[in-house]
Protein backbone atom coordinates (compact mmCIF):
# COMPACT_ATOMS: atom_id res chain seq x y z
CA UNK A 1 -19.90 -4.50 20.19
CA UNK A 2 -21.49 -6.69 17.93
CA UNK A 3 -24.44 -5.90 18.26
CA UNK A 4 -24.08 -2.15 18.49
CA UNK A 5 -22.12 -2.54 14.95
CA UNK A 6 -23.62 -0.45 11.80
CA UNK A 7 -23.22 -1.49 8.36
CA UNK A 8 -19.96 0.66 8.06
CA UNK A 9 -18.30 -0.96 11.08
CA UNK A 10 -17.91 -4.29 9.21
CA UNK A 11 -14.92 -4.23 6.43
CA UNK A 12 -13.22 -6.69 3.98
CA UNK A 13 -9.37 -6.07 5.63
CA UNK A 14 -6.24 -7.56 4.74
CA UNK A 15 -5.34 -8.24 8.46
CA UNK A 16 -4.44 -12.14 7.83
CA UNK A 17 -1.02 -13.02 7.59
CA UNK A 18 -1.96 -15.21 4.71
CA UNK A 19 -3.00 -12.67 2.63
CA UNK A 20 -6.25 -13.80 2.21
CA UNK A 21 -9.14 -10.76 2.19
CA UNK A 22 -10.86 -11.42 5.99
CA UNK A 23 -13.93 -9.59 6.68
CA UNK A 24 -14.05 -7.79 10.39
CA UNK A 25 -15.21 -5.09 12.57
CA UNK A 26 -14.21 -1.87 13.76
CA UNK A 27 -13.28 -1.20 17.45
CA UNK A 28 -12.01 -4.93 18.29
CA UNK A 29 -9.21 -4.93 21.08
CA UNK A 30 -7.38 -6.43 18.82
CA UNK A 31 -7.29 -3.25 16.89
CA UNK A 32 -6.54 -1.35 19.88
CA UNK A 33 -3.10 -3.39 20.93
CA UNK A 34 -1.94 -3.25 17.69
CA UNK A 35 -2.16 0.42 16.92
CA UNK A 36 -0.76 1.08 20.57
CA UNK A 37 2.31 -0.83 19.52
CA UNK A 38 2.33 1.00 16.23
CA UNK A 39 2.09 4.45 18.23
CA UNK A 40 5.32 3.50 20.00
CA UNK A 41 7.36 2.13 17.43
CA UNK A 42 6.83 -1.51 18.24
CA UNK A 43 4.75 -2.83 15.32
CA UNK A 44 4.47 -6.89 15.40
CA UNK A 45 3.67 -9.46 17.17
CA UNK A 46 6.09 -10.91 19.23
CA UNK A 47 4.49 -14.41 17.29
CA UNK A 48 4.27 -16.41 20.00
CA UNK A 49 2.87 -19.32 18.42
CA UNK A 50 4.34 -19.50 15.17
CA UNK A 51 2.10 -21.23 13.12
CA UNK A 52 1.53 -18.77 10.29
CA UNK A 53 4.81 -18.44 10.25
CA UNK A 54 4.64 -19.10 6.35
CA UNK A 55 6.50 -16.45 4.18
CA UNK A 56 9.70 -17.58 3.20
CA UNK A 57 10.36 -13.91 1.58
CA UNK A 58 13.02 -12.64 3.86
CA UNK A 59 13.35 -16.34 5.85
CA UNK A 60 13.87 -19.60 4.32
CA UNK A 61 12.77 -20.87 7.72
CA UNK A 62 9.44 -19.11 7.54
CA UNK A 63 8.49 -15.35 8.97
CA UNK A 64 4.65 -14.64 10.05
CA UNK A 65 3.96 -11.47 8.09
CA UNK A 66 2.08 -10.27 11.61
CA UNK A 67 5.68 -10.18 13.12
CA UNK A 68 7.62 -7.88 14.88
CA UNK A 69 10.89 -9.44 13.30
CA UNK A 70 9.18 -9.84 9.84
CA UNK A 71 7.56 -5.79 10.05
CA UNK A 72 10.90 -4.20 11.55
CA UNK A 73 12.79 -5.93 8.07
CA UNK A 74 10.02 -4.47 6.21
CA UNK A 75 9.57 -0.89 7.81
CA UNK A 76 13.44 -0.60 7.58
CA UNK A 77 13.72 -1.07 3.78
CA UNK A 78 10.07 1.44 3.73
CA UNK A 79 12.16 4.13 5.47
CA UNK A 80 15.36 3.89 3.29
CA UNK A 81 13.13 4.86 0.60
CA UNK A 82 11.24 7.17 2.26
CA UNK A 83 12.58 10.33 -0.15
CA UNK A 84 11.15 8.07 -3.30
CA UNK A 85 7.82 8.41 -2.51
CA UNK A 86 5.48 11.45 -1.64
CA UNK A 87 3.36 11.14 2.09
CA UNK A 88 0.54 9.26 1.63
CA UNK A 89 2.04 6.64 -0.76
CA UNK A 90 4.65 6.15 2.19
CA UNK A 91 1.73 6.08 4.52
CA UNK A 92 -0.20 3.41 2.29
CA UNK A 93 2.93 1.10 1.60
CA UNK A 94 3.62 1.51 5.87
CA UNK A 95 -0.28 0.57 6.60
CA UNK A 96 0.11 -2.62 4.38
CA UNK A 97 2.74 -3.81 6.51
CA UNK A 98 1.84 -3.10 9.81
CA UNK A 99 -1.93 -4.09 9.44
CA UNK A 100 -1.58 -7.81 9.76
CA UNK A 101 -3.18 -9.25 12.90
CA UNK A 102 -1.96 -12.32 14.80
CA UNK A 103 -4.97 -14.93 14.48
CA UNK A 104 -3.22 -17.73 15.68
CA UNK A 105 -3.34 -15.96 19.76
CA UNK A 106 -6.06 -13.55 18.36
CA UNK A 107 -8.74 -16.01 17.33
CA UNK A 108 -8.60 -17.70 20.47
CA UNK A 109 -8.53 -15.63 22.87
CA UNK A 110 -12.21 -14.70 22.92
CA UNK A 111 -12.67 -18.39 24.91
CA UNK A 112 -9.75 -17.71 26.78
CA UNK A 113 -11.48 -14.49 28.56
CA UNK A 114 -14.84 -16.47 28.62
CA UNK A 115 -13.29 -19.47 30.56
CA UNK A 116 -11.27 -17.03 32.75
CA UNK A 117 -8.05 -18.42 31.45
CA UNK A 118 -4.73 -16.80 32.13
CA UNK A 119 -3.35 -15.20 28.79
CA UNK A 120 0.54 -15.35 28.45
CA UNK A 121 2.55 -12.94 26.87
CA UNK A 122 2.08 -10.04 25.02
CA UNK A 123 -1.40 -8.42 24.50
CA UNK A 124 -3.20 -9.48 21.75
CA UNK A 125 -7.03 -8.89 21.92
CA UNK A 126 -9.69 -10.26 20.32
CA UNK A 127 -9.40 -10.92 16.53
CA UNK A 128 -13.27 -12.00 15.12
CA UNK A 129 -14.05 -12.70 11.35
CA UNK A 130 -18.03 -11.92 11.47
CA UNK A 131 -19.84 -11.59 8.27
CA UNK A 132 -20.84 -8.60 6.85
CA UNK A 133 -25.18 -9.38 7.68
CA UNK A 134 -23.95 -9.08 10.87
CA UNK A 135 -25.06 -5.58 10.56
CA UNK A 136 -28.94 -6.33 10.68
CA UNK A 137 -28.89 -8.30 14.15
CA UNK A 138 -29.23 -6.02 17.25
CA UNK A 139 -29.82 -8.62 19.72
CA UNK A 140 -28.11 -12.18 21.36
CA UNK A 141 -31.12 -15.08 20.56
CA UNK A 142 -31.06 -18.78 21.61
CA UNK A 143 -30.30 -21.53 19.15
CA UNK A 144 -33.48 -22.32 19.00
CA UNK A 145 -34.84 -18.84 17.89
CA UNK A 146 -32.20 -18.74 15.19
CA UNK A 147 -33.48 -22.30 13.80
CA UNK A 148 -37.01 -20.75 13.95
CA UNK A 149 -35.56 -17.62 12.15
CA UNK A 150 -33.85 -19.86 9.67
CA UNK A 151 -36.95 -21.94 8.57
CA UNK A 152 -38.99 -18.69 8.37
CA UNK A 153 -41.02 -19.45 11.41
CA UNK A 154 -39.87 -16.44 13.26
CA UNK A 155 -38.49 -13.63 12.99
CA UNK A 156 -35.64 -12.01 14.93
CA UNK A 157 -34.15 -9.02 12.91
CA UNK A 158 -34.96 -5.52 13.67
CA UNK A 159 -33.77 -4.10 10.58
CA UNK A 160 -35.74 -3.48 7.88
CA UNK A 161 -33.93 -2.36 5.13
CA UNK A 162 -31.33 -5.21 4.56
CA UNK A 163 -30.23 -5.90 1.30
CA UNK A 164 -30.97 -9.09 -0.71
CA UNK A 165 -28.10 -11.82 -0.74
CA UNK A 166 -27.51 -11.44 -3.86
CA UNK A 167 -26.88 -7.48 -3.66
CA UNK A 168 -24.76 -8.30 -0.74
CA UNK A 169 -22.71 -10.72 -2.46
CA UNK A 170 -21.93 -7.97 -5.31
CA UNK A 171 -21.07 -4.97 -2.91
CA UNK A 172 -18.49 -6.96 -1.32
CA UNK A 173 -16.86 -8.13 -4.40
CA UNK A 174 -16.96 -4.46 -5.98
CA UNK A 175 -15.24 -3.36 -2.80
CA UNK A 176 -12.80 -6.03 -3.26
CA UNK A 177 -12.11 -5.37 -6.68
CA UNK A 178 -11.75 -1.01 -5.75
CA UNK A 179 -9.57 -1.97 -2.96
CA UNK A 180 -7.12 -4.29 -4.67
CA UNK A 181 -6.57 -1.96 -7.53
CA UNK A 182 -5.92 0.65 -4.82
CA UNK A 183 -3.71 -1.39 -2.81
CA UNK A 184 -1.51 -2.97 -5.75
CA UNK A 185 -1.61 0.06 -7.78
CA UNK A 186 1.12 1.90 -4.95
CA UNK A 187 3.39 -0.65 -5.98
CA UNK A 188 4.53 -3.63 -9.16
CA UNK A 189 1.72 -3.77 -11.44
CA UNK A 190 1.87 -6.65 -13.77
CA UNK A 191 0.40 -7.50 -17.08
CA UNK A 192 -1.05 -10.83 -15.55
CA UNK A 193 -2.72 -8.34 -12.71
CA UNK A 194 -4.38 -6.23 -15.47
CA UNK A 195 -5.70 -8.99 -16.95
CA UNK A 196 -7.24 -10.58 -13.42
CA UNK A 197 -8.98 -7.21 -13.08
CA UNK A 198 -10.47 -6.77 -16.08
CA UNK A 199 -11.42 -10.49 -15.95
CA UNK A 200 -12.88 -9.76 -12.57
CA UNK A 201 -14.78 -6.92 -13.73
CA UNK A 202 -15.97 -8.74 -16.78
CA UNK A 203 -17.43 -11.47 -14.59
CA UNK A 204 -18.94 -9.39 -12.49
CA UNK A 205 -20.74 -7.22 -14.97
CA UNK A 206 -22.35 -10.92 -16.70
CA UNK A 207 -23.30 -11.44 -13.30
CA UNK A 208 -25.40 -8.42 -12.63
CA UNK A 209 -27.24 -9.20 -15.61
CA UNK A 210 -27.86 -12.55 -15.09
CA UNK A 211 -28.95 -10.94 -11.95
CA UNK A 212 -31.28 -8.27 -13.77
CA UNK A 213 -32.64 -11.17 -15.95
CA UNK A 214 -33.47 -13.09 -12.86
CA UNK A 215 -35.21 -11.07 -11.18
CA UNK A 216 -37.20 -9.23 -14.13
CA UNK A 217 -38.80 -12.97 -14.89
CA UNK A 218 -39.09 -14.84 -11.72
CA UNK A 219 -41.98 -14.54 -9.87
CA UNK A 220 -40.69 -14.61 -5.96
CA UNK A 221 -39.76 -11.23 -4.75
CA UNK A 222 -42.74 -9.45 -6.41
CA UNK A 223 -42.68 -6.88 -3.65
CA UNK A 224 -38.37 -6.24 -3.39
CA UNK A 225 -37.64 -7.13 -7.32
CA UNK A 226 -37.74 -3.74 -9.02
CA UNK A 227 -35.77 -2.36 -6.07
CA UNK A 228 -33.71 -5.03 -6.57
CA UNK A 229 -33.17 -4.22 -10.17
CA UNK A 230 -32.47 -0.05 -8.96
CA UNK A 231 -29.69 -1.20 -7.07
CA UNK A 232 -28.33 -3.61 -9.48
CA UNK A 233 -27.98 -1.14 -12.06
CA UNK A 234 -25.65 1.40 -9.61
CA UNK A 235 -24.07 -1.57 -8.63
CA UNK A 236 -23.45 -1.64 -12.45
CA UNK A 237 -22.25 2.28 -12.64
CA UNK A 238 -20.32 2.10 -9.76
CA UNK A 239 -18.45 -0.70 -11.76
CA UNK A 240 -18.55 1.08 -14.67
CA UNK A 241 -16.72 3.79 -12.74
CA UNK A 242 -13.77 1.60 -11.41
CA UNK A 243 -10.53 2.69 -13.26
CA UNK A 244 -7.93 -0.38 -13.94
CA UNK A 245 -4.16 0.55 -14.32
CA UNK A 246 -3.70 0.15 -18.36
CA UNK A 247 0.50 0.20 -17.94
CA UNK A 248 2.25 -2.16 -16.53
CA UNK A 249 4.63 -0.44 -13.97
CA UNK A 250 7.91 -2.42 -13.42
């Protein structure tokens, strides 16, 4: 799967329990279980494990947010208030919830089904948190290859076209920053969230031209520096383009 994956099959999700942005891949079976539980009703995890149990919202104990007991409290109080809210805010606000993954059997399980290792309980798949450059390797190497690659002695990529670090770096932080805005914006927006996403934008604009700068003086990267500079600066509109809430919405 991995290395059939396209640039568009790798995504920042919000599938941690923690709440911490964790960058995946479409097509996981993972993914699979979990929407087949969704299908029939039976969002959750049965959390076998318990150790993200974490969120003391609706459990001074601690609930795992990837829970069947913590999503059924959840998607109960989401259909009460179903007739508040038009489709696909209901359908947002239900995809938050039931989206969370359960790393804790997830993560592990990939050396489970390599060892041939019984797997208990409930079927979880195979969670994986590969990074996004992912996308450029098409084929399994040795370690020693990779070293070789590494160090610039070798080279084992068949793609091309892949985008500089740096450029990298910036379209995952842009997507962060349109995806939060889209995510929090269905729900409490605060005065202190404003200000992080201006903040955020801010930073980010200083950083594509410390980026522009860079590039427009140093000499490495001759040959990739004024396309390097092309997509910095629609990097920089498609900033410029990202609307953040101005009202606070209690």
């Amino acid at each position: 799967m991995l290395k059939n994956a396209k640039e568009d099959d790798f995504y920042l999700s919000h599938i941690s329990p923690l709440g911490i942005p964790f960058n995946t891949v479409k097509g996981t079976t993972n993914e699979f279980w979990k929407q087949k539980r969704i299908n029939e009703n039976k969002a959750g995890s049965s959390c076998p494990k318990g150790l993200l149990a974490l969120s003391k919202e609706l459990d001074d104990k601690g609930l795992c947010t990837a829970s069947k007991k913590y999503q059924d409290i959840k998607l109960n109080e989401l259909y009460q208030s179903q007739h508040l809210m038009g489709v696909t805010e209901f359908e947002k606000l239900k995809s938050n919830i039931t989206e969370k993954s359960c790393l804790c059997v997830g993560l592990v399980n990939a050396a489970y089904l390599e060892n041939d290792i019984k797997i208990k309980g409930q079927e979880q798949g195979v969670v994986i948190c590969p990074g996004p450059n992912l996308a450029y390797f098409k084929e399994e190497v040795s370690l020693s290859d990779m070293v070789k690659h590494i160090y610039g002695n070798a080279n084992v990529m068949t793609h091309v076209n892949r985008p500089h670090v740096f450029i990298k770096e910036l379209q995952l932080y842009i997507a962060y920053l349109k995806n939060d805005i889209n995510v929090v914006s269905i729900g409490i927006i605060t005065s202190g969230q404003i200000k992080k996403w201006n903040s955020f934008r801010n930073n980010l604009s200083a950083g594509i031209q410390y980026y522009m700068n860079l590039f427009a003086n140093t000499t490495h990267f001759k040959s990739d520096a004024l396309s390097i500079q092309k997509q910095l600066s629609q990097y920089q509109s498609d900033l410029n383009e990202i609307k953040i809430p101005e009202t606070v919405i209690a």
